[in-house]
Protein backbone atom coordinates (compact mmCIF):
# COMPACT_ATOMS: atom_id res chain seq x y z
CA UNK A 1 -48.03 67.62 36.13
CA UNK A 2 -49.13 69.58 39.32
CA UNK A 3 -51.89 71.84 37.89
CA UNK A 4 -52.95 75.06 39.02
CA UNK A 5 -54.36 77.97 37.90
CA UNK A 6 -51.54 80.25 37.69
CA UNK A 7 -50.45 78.20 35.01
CA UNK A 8 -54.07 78.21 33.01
CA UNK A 9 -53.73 81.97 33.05
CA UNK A 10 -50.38 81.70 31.85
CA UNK A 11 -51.19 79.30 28.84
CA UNK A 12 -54.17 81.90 28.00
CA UNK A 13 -51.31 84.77 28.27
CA UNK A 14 -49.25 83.27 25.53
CA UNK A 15 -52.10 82.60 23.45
CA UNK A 16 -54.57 84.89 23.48
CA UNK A 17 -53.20 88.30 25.13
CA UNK A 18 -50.14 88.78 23.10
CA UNK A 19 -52.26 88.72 20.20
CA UNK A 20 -55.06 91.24 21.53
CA UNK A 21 -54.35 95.20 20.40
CA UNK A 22 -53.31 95.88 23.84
CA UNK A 23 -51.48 92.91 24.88
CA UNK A 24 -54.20 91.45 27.19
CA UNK A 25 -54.85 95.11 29.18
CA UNK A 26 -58.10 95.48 27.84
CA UNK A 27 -58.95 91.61 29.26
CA UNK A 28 -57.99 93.45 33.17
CA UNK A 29 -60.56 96.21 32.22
CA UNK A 30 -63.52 93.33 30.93
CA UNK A 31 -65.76 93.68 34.88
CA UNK A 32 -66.03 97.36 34.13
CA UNK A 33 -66.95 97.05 30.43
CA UNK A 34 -70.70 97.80 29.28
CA UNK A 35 -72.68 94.48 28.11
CA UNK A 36 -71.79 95.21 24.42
CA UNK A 37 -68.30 95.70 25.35
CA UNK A 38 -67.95 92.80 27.04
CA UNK A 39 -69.40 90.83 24.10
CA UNK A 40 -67.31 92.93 21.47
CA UNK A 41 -64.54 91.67 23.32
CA UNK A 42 -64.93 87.98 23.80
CA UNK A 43 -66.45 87.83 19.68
CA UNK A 44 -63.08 89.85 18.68
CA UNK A 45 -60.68 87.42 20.25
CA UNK A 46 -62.13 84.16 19.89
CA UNK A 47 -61.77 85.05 16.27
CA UNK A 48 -58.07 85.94 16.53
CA UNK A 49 -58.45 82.52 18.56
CA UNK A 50 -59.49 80.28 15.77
CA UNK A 51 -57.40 82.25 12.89
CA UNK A 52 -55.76 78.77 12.10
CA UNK A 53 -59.06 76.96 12.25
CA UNK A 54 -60.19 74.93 15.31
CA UNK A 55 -57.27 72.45 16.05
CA UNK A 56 -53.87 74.91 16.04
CA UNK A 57 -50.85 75.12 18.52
CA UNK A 58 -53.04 77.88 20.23
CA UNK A 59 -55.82 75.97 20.68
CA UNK A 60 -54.22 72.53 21.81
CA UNK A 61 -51.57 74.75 24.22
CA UNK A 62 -54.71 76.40 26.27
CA UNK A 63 -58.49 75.15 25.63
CA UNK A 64 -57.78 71.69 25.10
CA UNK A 65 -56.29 71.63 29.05
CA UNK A 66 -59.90 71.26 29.83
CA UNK A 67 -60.25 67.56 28.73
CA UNK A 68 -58.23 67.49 32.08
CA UNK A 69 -60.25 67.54 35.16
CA UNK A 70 -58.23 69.30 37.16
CA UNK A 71 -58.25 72.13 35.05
CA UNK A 72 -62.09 72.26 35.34
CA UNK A 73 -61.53 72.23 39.10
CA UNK A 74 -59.42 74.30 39.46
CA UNK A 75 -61.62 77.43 37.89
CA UNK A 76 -64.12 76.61 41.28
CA UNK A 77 -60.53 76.26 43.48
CA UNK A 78 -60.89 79.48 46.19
CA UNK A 79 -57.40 78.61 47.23
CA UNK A 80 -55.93 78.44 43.82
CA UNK A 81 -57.87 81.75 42.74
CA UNK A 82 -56.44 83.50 45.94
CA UNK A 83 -53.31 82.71 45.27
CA UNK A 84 -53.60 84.17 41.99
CA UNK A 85 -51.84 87.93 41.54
CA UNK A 86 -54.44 90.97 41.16
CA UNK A 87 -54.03 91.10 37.78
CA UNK A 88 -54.36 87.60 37.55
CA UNK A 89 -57.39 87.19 39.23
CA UNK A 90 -59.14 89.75 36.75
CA UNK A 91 -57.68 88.40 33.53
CA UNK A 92 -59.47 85.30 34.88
CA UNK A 93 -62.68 86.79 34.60
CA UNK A 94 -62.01 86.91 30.92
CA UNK A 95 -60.58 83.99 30.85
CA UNK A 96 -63.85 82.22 32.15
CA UNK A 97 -66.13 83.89 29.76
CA UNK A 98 -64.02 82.94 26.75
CA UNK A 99 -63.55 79.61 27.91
CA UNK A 100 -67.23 79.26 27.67
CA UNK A 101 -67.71 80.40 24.59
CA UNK A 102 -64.64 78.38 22.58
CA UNK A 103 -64.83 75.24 24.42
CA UNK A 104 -67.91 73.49 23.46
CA UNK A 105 -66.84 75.00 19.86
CA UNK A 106 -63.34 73.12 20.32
CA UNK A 107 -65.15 70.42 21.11
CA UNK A 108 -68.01 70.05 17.88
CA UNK A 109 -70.74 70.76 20.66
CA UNK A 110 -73.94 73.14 20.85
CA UNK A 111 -73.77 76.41 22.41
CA UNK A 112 -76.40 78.04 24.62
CA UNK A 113 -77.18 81.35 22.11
CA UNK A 114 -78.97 83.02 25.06
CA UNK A 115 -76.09 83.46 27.21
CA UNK A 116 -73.36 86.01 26.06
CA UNK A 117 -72.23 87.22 23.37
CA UNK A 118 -74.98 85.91 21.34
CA UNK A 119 -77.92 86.66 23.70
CA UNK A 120 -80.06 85.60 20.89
CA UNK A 121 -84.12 85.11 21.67
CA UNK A 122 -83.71 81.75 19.78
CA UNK A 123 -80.94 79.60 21.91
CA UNK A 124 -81.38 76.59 19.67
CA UNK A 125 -77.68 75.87 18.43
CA UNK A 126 -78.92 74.73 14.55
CA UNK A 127 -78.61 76.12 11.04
CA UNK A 128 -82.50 76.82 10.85
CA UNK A 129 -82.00 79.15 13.78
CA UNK A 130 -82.74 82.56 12.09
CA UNK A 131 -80.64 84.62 14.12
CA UNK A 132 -77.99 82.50 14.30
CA UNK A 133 -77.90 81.73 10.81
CA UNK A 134 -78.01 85.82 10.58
CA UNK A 135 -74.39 86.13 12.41
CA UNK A 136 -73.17 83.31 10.29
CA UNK A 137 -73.56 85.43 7.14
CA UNK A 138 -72.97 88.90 7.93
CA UNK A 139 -70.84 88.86 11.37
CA UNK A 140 -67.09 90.08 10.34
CA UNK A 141 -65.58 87.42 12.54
CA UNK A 142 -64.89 85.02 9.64
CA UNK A 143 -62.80 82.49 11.90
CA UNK A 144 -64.95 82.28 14.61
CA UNK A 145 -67.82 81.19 12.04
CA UNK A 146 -66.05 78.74 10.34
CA UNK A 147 -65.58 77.11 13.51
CA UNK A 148 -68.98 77.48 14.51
CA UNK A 149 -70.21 76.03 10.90
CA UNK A 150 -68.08 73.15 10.97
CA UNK A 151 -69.55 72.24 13.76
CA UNK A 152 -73.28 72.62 12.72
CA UNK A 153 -72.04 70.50 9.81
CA UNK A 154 -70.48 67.78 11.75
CA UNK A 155 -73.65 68.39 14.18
CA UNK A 156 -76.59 67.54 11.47
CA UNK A 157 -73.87 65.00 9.32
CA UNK A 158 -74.26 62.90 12.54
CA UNK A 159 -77.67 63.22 13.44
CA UNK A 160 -80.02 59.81 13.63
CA UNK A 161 -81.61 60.79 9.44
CA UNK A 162 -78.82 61.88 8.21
CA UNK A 163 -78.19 59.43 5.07
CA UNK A 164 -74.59 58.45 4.26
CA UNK A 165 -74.74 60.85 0.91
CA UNK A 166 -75.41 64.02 3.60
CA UNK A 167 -73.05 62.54 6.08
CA UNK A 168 -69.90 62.41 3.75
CA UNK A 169 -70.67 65.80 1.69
CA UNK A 170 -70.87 67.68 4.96
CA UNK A 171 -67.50 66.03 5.91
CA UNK A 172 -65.78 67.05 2.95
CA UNK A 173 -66.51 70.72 3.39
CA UNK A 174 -65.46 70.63 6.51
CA UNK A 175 -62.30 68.95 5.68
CA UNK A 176 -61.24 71.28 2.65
CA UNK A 177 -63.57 74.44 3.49
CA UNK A 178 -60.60 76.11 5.80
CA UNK A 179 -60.21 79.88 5.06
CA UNK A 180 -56.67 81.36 4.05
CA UNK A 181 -55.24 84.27 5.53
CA UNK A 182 -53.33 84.82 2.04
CA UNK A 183 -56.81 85.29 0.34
CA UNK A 184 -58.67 88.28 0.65
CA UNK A 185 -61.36 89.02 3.05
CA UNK A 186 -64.03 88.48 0.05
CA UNK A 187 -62.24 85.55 -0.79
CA UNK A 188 -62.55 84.14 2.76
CA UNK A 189 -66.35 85.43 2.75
CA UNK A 190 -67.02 83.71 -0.34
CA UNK A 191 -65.45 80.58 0.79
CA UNK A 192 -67.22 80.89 4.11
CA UNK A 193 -70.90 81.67 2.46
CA UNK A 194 -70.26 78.04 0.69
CA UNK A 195 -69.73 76.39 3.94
CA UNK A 196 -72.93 77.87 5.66
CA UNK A 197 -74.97 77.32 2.57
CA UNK A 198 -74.27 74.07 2.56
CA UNK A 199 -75.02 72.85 5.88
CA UNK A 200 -78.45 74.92 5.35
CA UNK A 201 -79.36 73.15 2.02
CA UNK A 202 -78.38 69.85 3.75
CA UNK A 203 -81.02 70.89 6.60
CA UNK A 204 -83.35 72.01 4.35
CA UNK A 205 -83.03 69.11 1.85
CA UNK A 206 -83.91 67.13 4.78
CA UNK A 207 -86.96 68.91 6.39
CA UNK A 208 -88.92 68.95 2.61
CA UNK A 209 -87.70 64.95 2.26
CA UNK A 210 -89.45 64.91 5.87
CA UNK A 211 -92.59 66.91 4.21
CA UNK A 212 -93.24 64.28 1.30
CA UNK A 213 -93.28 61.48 3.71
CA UNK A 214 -89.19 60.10 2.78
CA UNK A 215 -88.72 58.14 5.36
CA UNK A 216 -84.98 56.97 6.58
CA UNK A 217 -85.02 54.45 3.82
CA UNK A 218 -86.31 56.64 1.20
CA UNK A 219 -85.15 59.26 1.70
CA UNK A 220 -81.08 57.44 1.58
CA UNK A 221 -82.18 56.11 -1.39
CA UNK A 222 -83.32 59.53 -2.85
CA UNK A 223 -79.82 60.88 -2.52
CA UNK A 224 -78.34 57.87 -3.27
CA UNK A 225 -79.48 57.87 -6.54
CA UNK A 226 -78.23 61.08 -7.27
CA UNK A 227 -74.49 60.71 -5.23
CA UNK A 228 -74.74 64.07 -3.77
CA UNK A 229 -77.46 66.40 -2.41
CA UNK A 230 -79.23 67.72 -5.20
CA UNK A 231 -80.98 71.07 -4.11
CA UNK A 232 -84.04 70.44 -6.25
CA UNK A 233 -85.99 67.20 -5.74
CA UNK A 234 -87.89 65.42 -8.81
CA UNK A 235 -91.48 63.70 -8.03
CA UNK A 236 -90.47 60.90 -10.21
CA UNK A 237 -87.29 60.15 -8.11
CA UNK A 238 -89.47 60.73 -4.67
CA UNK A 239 -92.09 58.16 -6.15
CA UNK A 240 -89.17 55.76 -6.99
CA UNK A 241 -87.62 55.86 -4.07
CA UNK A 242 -90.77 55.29 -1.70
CA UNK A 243 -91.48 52.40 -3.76
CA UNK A 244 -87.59 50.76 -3.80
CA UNK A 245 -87.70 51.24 -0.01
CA UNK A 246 -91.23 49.83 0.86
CA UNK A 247 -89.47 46.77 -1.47
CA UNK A 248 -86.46 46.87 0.17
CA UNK A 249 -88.39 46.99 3.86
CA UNK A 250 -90.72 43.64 2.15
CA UNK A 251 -87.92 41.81 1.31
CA UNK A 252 -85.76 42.51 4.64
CA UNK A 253 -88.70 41.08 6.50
CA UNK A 254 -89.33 37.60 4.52
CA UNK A 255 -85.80 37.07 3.39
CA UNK A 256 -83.02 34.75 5.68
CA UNK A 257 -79.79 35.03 3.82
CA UNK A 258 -78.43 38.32 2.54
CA UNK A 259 -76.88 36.97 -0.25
CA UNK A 260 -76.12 37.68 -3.79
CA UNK A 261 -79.77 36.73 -4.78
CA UNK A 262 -80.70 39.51 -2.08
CA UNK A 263 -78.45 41.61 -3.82
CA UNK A 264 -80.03 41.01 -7.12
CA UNK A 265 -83.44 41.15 -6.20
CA UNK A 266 -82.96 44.80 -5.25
CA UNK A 267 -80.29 45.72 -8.36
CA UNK A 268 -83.29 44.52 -10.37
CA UNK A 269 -86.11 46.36 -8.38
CA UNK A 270 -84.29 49.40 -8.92
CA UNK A 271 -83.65 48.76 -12.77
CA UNK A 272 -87.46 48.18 -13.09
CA UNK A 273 -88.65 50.73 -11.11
CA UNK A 274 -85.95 53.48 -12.32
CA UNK A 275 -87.65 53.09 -15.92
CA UNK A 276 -91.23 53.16 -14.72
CA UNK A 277 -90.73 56.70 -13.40
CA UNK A 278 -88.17 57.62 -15.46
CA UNK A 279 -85.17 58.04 -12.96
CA UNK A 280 -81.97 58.43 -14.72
CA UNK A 281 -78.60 57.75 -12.38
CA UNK A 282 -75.58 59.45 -11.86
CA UNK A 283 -73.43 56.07 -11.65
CA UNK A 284 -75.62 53.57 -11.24
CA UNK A 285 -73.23 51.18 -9.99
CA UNK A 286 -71.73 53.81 -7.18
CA UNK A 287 -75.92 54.09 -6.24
CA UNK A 288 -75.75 50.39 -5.72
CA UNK A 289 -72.69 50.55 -3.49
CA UNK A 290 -74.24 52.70 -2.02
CA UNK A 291 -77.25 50.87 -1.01
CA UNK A 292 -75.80 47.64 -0.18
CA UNK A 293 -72.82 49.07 2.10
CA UNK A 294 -74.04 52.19 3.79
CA UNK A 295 -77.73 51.68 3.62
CA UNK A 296 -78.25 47.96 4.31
CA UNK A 297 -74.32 46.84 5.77
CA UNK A 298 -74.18 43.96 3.56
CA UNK A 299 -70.34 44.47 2.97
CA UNK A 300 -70.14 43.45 6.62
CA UNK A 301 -72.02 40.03 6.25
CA UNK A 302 -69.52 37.24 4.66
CA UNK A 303 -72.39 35.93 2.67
CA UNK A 304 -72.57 38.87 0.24
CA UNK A 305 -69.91 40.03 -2.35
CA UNK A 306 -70.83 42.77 -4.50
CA UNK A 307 -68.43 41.90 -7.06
CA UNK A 308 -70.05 38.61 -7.94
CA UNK A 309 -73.80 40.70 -8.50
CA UNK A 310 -75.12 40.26 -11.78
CA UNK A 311 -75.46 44.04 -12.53
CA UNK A 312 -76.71 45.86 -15.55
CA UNK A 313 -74.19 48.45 -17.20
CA UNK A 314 -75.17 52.22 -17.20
CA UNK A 315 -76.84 52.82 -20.07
């Protein structure tokens, strides 16, 4: 299509100014707003924005133009922006400002909390952010959170130490943590509360594995052992685990083929040491899976088959 900006600040029209309480006026009125104003303004209707979560007809019809690049261009366009109608040209204003702030959200990326409507001291865009982590909990703009969670979630569920136990709990609160406008607001709250607590205790679970020396491999094997991300940790099953993965690391060095014997060198390793410190599983076998797949990739290598492992039952 021929772009041009009278048609972004149409799309914007139809999807965020019939919404608003006065049809879009008060978006004409946003240069001559106070500071707070303004940043009432852009936190009130990016959460009318996001009221049917972060992928929606509303979203796809207007912020999701900006994957083009002429609809980046086209906001820097002095032509295009003088062609624009009075009216136009100020709802534009507004347009630019929200833009900024749903975008990188649309998008799973970090914010800058310094700029508005945040204007936080703090502008790093993480759960252990204080004051950020301070909106998340008590701001009224439930949809706007959730958006802004999710993406914290998908955020630290991708980072470089994330284990594969972190990675896939994060994803599944993401995937079935979407509020409901039939529920109540304390309903939604509640709901909301879960999501943000869990993306802190997977941050925090981290940092403490960090501060009693877990390493990548140990610290995978940690929650491995457990299948999720148990919010207390156990000295026994931080012993076991330094000691399975300093094994594990050994036995990657000196051995050629990752094989079935591989396979059963470790299954036993973790039997033995398991009962030395007293480590009791959650599914043993799922643990192993675990291992071998997501923590080693020896489902990908055509000399290994997990099925023909000589495994111990669950006791």
């Amino acid at each position: 299509m021929n772009w041009t900006l009278d048609i972004l600040v149409k799309r914007f029209d139809e999807c965020v100014a019939k919404e608003a309480p006065r049809k879009g006026e008060e978006f004409d009125e946003f240069d001559s707003l106070s500071a707070d104003e303004q940043n009432q303004l852009l936190l009130a209707t990016a959460d009318r924005y996001f009221d049917k979560g972060r992928y929606s007809m509303k979203t796809e019809w207007s912020i999701e133009m900006f994957e083009l690049e002429e609809a980046e261009r086209s906001l820097h366009d002095l032509r295009q922006i003088d062609a624009l109608a009075p009216q136009q040209r100020k709802r534009l204003t507004f347009y630019q400002r929200l833009k900024a702030l749903c975008y990188p959200l649309f998008r799973h990326q970090p914010l800058d909390l310094t700029e508005q409507p945040f204007g936080f001291v703090q502008g790093d865009y993480s759960i252990a952010n204080d004051e950020l982590r301070d909106f998340l909990y008590n701001t009224e703009h439930i949809y706007l959170v959730q958006v802004m969670t999710e993406g914290l979630a998908v955020q630290h569920a991708s980072s470089e130490d994330a284990t594969a136990v972190a990675y896939n709990e994060l994803h599944q609160y993401v995937h079935f943590g979407h509020l409901d406008k039939k529920n109540s607001k304390e309903e939604n709250r509640t709901s909301l509360d879960k999501l943000v607590d869990a993306v802190w205790d997977a941050h925090n679970h981290r940092e403490l594995g960090r501060r009693m020396g877990l390493t990548y491999m140990s610290q995978s094997i940690y929650d491995m052992t457990d299948t999720f991300l148990c919010r207390t940790y156990d000295y026994r099953q931080v012993d076991y685990a330094k000691e399975l993965a300093a094994f594990i690391e050994e036995r990657l060095i000196r051995q050629q083929k990752k094989d079935e014997t591989f396979g059963n060198e470790i299954a036993e390793a973790l039997d033995t040491l398991a009962k030395k410190h007293g480590v009791v599983f959650a599914d043993k076998q799922f643990t192993l899976r675990y291992i071998f797949i997501d923590l080693l990739g020896l489902g990908e290598n055509e000399d290994f088959d997990d099925e023909d492992l000589d495994l111990e039952d669950d006791e």
